[in-house]
N, C-alpha and C. Protein backbone atom coordinates (compact mmCIF):
# COMPACT_ATOMS: atom_id res chain seq x y z
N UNK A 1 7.82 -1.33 -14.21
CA UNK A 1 7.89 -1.24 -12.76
C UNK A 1 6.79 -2.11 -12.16
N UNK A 2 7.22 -2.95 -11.27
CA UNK A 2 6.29 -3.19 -10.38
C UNK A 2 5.54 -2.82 -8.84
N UNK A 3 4.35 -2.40 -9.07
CA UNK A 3 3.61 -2.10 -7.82
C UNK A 3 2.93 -2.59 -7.02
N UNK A 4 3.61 -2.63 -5.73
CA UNK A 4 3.08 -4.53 -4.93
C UNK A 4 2.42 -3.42 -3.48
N UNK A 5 0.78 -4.08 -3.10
CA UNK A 5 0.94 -3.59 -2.10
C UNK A 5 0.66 -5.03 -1.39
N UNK A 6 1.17 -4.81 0.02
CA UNK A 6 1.56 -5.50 0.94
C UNK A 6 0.25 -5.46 2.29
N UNK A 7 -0.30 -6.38 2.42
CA UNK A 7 -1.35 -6.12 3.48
C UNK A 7 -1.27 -7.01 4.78
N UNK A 8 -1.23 -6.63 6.04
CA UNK A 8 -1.23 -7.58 7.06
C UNK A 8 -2.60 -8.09 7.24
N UNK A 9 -2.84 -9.93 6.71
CA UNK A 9 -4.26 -10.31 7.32
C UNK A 9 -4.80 -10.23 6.31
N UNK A 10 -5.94 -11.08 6.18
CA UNK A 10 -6.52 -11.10 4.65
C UNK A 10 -8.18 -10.99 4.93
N UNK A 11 -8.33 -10.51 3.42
CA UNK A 11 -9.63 -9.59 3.47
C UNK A 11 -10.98 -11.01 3.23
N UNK A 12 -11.65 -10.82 4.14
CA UNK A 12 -12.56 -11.95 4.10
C UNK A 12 -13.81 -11.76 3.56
N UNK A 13 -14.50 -12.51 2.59
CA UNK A 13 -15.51 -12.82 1.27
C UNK A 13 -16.66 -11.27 2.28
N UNK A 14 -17.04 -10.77 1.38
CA UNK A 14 -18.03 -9.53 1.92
C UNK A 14 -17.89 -8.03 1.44
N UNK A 15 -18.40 -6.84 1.76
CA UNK A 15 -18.64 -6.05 1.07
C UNK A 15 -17.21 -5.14 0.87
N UNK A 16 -16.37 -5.41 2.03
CA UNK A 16 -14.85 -5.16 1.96
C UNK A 16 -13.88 -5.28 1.01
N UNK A 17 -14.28 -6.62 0.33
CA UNK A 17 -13.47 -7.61 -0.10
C UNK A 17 -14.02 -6.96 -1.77
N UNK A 18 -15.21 -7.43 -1.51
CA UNK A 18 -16.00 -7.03 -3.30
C UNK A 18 -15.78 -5.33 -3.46
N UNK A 19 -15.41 -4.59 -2.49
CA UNK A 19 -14.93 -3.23 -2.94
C UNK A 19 -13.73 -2.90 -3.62
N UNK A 20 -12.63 -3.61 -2.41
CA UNK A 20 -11.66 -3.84 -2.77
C UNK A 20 -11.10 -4.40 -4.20
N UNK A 21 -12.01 -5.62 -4.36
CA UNK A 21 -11.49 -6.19 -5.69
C UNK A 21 -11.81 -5.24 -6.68
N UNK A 22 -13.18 -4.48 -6.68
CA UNK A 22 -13.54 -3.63 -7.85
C UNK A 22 -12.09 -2.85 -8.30
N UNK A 23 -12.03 -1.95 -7.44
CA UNK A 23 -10.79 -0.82 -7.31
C UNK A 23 -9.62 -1.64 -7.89
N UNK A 24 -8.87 -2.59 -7.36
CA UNK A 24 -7.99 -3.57 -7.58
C UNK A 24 -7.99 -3.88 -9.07
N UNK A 25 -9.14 -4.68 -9.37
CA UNK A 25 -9.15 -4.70 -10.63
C UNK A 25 -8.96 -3.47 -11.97
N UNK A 26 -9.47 -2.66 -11.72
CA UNK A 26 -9.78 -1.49 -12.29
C UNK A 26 -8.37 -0.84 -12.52
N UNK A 27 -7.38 -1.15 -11.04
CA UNK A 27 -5.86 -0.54 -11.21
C UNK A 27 -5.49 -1.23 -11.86
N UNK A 28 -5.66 -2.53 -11.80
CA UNK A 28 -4.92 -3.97 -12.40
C UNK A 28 -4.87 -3.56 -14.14
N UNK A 29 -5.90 -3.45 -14.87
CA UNK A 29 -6.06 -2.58 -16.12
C UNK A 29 -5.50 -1.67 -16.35
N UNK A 30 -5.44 -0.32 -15.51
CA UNK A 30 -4.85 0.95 -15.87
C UNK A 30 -3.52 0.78 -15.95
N UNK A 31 -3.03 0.15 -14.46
CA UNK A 31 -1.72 -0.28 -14.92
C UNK A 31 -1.36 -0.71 -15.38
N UNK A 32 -1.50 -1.88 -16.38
CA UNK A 32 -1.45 -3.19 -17.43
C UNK A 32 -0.80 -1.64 -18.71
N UNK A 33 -1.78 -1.01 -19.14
CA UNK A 33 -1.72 0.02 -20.00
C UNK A 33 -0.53 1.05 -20.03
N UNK A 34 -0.12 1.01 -18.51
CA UNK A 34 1.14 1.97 -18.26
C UNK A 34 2.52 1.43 -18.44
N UNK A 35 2.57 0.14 -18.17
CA UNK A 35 3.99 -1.03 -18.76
C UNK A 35 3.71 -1.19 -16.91
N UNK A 36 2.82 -0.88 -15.92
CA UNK A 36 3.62 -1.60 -14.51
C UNK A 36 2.45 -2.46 -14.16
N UNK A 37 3.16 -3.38 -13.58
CA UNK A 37 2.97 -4.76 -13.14
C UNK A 37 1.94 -4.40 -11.67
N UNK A 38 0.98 -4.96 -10.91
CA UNK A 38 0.34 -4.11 -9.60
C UNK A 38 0.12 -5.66 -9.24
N UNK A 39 0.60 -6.11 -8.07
CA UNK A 39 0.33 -7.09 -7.57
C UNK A 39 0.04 -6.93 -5.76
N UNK A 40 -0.81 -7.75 -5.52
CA UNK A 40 -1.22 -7.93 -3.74
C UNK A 40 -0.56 -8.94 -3.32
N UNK A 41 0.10 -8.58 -2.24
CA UNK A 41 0.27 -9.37 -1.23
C UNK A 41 -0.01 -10.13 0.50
N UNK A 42 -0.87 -10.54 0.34
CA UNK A 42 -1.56 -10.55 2.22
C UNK A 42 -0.58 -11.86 2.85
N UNK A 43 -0.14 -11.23 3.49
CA UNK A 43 0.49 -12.28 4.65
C UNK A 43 -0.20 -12.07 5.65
N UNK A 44 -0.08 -13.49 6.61
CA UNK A 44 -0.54 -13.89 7.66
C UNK A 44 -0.66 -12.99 9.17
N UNK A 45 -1.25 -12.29 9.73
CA UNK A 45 -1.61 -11.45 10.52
C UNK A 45 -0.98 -12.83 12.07
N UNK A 46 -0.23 -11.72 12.80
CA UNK A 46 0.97 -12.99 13.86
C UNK A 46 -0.11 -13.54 15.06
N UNK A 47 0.52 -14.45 15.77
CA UNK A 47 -0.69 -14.96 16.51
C UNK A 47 0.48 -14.65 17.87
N UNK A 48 1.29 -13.97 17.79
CA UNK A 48 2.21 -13.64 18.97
C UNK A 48 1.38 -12.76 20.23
N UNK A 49 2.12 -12.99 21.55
CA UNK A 49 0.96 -12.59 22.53
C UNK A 49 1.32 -11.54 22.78
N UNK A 50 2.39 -10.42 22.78
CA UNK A 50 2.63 -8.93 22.79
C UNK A 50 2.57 -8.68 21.59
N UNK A 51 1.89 -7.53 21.78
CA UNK A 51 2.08 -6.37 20.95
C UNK A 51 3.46 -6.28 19.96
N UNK A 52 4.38 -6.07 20.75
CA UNK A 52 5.61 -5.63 20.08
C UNK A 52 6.11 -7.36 19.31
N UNK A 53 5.97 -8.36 20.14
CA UNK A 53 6.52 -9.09 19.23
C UNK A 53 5.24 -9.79 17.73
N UNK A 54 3.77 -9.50 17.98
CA UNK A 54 3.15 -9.40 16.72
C UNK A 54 3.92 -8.50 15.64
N UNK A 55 3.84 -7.24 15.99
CA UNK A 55 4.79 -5.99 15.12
C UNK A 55 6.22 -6.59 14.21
N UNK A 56 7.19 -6.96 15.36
CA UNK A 56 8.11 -8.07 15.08
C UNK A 56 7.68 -8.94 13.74
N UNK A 57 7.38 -9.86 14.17
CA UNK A 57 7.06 -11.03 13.15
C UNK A 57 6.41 -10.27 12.14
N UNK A 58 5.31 -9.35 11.96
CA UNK A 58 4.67 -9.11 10.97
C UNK A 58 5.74 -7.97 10.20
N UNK A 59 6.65 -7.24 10.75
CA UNK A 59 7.71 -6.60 9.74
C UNK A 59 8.34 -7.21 9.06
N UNK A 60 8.63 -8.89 9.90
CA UNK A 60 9.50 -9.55 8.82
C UNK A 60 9.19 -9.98 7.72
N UNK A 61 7.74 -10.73 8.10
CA UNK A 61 6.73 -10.80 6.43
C UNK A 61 7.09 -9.67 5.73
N UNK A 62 6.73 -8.58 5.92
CA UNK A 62 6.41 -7.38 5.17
C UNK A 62 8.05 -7.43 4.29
N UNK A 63 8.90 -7.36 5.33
CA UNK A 63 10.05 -7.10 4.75
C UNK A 63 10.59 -8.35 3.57
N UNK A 64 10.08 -9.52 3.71
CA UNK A 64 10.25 -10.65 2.55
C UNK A 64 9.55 -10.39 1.74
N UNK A 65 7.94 -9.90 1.69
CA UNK A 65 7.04 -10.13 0.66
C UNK A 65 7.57 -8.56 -0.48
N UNK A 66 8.70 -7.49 0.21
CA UNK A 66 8.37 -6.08 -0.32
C UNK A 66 9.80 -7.08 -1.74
N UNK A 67 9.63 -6.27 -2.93
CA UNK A 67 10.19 -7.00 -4.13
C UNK A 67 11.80 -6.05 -3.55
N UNK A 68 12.76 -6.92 -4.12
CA UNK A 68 14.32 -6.18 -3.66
C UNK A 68 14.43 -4.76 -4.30
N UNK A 69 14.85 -4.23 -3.95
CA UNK A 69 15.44 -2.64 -4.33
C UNK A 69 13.72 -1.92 -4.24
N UNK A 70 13.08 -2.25 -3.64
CA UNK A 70 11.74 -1.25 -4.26
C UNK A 70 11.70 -0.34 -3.17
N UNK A 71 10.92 0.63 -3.91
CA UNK A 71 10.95 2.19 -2.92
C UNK A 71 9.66 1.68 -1.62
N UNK A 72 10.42 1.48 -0.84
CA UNK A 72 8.99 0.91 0.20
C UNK A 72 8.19 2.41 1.09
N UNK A 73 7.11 2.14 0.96
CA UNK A 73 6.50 3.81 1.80
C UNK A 73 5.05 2.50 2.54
N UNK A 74 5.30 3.50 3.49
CA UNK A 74 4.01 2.84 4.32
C UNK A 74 2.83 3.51 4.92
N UNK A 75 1.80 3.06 4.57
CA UNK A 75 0.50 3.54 5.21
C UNK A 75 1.04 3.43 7.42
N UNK A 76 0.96 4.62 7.76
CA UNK A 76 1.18 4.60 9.29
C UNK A 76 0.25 6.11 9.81
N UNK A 77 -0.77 5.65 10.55
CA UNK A 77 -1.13 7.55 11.00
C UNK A 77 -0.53 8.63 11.64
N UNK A 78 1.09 7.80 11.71
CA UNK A 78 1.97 8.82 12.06
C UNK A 78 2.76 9.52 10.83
N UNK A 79 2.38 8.77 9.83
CA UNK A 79 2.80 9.24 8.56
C UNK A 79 2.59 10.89 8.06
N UNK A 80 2.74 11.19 6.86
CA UNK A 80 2.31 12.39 6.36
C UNK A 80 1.37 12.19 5.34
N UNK A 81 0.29 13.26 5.82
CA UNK A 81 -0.88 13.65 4.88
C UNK A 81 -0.63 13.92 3.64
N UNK A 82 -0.85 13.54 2.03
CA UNK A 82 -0.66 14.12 1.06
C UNK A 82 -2.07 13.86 0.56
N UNK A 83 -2.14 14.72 -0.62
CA UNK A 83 -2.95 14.64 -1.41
C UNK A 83 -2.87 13.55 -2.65
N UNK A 84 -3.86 12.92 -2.94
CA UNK A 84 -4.13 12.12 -4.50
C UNK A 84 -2.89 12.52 -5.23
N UNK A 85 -3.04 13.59 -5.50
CA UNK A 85 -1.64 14.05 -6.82
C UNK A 85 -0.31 13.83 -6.56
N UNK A 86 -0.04 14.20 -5.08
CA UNK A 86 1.52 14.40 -4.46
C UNK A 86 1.60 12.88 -4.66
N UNK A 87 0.80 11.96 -3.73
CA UNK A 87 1.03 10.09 -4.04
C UNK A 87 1.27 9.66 -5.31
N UNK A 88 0.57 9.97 -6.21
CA UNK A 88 0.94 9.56 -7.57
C UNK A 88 2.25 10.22 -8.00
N UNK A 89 2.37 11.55 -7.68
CA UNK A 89 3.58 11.85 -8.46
C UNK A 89 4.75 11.21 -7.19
N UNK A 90 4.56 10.43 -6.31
CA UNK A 90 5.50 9.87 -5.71
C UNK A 90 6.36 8.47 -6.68
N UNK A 91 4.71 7.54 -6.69
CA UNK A 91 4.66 6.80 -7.59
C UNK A 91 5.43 6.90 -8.98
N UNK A 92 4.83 8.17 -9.35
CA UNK A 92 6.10 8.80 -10.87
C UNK A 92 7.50 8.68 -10.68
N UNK A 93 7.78 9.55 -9.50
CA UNK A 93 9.75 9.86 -9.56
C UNK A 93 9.66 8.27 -9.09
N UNK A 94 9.24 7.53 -8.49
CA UNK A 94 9.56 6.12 -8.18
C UNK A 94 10.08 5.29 -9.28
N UNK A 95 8.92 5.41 -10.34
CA UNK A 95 8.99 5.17 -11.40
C UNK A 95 9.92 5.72 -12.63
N UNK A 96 9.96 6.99 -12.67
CA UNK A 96 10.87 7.67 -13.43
C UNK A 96 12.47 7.34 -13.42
N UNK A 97 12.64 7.09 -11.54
CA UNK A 97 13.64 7.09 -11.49
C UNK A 97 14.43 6.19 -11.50
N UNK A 98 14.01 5.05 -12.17
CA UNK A 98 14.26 3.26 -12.64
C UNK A 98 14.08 2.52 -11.64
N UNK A 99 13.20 3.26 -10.42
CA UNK A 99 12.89 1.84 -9.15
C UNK A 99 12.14 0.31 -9.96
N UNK A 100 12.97 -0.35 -9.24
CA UNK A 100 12.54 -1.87 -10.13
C UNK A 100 10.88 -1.92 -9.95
N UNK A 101 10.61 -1.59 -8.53
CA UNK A 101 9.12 -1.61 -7.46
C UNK A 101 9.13 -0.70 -6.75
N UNK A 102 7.80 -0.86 -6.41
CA UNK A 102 7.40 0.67 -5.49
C UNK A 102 6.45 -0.63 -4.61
N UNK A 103 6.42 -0.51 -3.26
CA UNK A 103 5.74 -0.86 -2.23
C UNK A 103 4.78 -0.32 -1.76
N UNK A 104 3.64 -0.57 -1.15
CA UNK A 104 3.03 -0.03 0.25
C UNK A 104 2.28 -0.98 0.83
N UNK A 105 2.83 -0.92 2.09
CA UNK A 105 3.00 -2.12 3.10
C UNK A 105 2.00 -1.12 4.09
N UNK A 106 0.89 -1.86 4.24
CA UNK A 106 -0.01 -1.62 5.33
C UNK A 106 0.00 -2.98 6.91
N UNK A 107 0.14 -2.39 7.68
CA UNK A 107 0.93 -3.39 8.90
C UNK A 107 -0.98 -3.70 9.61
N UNK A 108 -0.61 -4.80 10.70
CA UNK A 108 -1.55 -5.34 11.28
C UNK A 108 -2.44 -4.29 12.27
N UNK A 109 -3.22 -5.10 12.79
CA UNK A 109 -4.30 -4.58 13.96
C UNK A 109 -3.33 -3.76 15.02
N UNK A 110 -2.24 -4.36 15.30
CA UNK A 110 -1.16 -3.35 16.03
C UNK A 110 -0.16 -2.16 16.06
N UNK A 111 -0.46 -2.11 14.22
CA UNK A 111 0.46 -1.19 13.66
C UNK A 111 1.55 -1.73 13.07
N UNK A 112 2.17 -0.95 12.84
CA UNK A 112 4.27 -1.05 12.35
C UNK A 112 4.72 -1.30 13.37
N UNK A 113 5.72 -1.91 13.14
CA UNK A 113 6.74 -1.71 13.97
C UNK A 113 7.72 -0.73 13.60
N UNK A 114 8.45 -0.01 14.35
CA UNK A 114 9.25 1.31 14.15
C UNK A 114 10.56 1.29 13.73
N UNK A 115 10.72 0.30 13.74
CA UNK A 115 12.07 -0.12 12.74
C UNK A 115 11.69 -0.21 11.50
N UNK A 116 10.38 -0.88 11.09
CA UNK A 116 9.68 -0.81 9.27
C UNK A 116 9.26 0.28 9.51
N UNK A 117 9.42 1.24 9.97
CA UNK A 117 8.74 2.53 9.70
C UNK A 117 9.78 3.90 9.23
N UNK A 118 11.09 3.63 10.09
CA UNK A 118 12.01 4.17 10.16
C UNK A 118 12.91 3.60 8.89
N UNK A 119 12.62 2.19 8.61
CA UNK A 119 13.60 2.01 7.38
C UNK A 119 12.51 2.44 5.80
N UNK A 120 11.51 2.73 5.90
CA UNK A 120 10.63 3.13 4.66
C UNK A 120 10.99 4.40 4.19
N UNK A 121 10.86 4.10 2.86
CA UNK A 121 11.47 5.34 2.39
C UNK A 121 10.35 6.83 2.27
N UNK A 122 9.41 6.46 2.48
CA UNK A 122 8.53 7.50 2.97
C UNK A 122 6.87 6.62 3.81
N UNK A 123 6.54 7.36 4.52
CA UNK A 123 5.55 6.86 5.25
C UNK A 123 4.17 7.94 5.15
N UNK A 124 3.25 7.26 4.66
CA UNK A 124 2.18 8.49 4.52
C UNK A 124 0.96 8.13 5.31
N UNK A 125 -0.25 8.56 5.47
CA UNK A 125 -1.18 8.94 6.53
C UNK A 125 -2.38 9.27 5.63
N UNK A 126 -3.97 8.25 5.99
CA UNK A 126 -5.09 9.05 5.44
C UNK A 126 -5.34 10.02 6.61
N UNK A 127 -4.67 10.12 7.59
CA UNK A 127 -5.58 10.95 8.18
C UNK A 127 -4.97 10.84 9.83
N UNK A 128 -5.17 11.86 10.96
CA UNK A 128 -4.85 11.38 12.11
C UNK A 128 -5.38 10.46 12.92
N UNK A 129 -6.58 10.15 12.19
CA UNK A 129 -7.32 8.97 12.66
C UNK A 129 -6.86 7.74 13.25
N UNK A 130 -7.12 6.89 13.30
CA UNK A 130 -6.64 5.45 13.84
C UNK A 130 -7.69 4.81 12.62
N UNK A 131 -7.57 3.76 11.37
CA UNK A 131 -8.60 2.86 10.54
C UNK A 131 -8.51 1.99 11.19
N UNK A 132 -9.17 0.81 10.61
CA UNK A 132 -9.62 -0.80 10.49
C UNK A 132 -8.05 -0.89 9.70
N UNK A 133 -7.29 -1.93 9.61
CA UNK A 133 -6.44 -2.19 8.90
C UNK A 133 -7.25 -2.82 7.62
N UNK A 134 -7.95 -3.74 7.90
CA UNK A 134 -8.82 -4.01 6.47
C UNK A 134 -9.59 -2.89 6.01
N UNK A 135 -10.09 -1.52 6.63
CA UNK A 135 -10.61 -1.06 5.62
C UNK A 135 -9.61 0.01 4.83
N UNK A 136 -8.50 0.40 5.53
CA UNK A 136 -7.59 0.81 5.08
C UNK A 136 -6.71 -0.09 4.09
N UNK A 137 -7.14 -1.29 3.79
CA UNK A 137 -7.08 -1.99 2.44
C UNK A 137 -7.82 -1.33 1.16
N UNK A 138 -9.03 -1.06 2.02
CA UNK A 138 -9.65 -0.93 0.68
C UNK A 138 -9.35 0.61 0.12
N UNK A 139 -9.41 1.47 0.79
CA UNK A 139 -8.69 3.11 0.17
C UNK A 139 -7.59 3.08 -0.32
N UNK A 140 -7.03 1.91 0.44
CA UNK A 140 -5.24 2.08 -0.21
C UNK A 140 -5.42 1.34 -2.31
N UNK A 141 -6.45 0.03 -2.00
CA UNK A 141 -6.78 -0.43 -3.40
C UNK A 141 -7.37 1.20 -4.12
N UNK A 142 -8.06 2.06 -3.85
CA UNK A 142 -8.79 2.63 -4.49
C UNK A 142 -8.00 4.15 -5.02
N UNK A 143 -6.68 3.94 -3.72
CA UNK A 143 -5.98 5.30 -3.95
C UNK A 143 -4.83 5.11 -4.93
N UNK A 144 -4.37 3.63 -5.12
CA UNK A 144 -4.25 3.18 -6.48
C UNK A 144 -4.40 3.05 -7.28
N UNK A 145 -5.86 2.78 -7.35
CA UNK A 145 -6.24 3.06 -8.74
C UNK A 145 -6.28 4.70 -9.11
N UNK A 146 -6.82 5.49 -8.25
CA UNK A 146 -6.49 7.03 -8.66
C UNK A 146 -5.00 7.67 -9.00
N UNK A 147 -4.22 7.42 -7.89
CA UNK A 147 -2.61 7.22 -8.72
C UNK A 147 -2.66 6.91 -9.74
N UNK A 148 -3.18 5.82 -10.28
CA UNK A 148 -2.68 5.26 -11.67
C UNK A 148 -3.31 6.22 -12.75
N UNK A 149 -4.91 6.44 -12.30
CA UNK A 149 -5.29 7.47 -13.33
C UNK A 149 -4.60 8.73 -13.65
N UNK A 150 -4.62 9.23 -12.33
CA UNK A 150 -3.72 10.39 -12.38
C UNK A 150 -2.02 10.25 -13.30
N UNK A 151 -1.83 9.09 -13.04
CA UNK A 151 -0.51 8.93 -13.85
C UNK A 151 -0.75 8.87 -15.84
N UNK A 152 -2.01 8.37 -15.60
CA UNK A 152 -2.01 7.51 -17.14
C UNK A 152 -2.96 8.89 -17.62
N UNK A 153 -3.06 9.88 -17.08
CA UNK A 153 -4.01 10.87 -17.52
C UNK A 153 -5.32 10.63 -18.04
N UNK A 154 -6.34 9.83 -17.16
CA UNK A 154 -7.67 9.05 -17.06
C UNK A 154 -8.22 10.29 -15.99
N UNK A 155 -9.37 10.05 -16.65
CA UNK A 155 -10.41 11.86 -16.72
C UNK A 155 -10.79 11.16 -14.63
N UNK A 156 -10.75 10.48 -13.97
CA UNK A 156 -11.30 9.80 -12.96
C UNK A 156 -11.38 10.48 -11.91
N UNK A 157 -9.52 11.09 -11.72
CA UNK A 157 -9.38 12.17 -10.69
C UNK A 157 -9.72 13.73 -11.14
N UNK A 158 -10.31 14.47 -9.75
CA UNK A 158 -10.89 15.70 -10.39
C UNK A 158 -10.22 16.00 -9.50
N UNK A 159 -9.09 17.43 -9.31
CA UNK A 159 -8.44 18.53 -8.46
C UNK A 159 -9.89 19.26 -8.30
């Protein structure tokens, strides 16, 4: 299986970036070990002058860069709260259940648009908060790599 996450806007050289890669890397391994493939994708953050048509353009990236047939779920704070375990075992039946890919598409400084939100096959939430879209890069790299532990049964995650 492959696990692609999808980021609007790219993470620029600094303590963001060197976090990110740690975590990244670290999944990049665990998963190597599990048979799935974990790849990033950053497309171009839109230079459109509304709101809604940034959203626009940046769903359509999202929607080219996500791999065909993959279970797409999206980071949105309208999403639902789960825990470490419930995400990974999302990741599992994703996996279990012969998805070619599993997605998560984190959208720009403006959000989703509600059509990529409404067509995702689940949409989840750190929190009711509002993040940084880049730093919500980097939890999403790191909540990957805990998924993966949690999947590959790596002592990392503690209930």
């Amino acid at each position: 299986m492959r696990l692609t996450l999808i980021g609007v806007g790219r993470l620029k050289a600094g303590p963001e970036r060197e976090l990110f890669d740690r975590y990244f890397k670290r999944a990049i391994d665990l998963a190597r070990s599990q048979g799935i493939t974990l790849d990033l994708r950053e497309i171009d953050e839109s230079r459109a002058r509304r709101p809604e048509d940034r959203q626009a353009e940046e769903a359509r990236l999202i929607r080219a860069a996500t791999p065909k047939g993959a279970w797409l779920s999206v980071l949105d704070e309208r999403g639902q709260a789960a825990t470490s375990r419930q995400w990974a075992e999302e990741i599992g039946r994703a996996r279990d259940g012969a998805a070619a890919a599993y997605a998560l598409a984190i959208g720009g400084p403006d959000g989703l648009e509600p059509a990529l939100r409404a067509e995702a096959r689940s949409a989840l939430s750190f929190g009711a908060m509002t993040w940084p879209h880049q730093l919500v890069r980097v939890m999403a790299g790191e909540q990957i790599y805990r998924a993966l532990s949690i999947l590959g049964g790596h002592p990392y995650h503690r209930d």
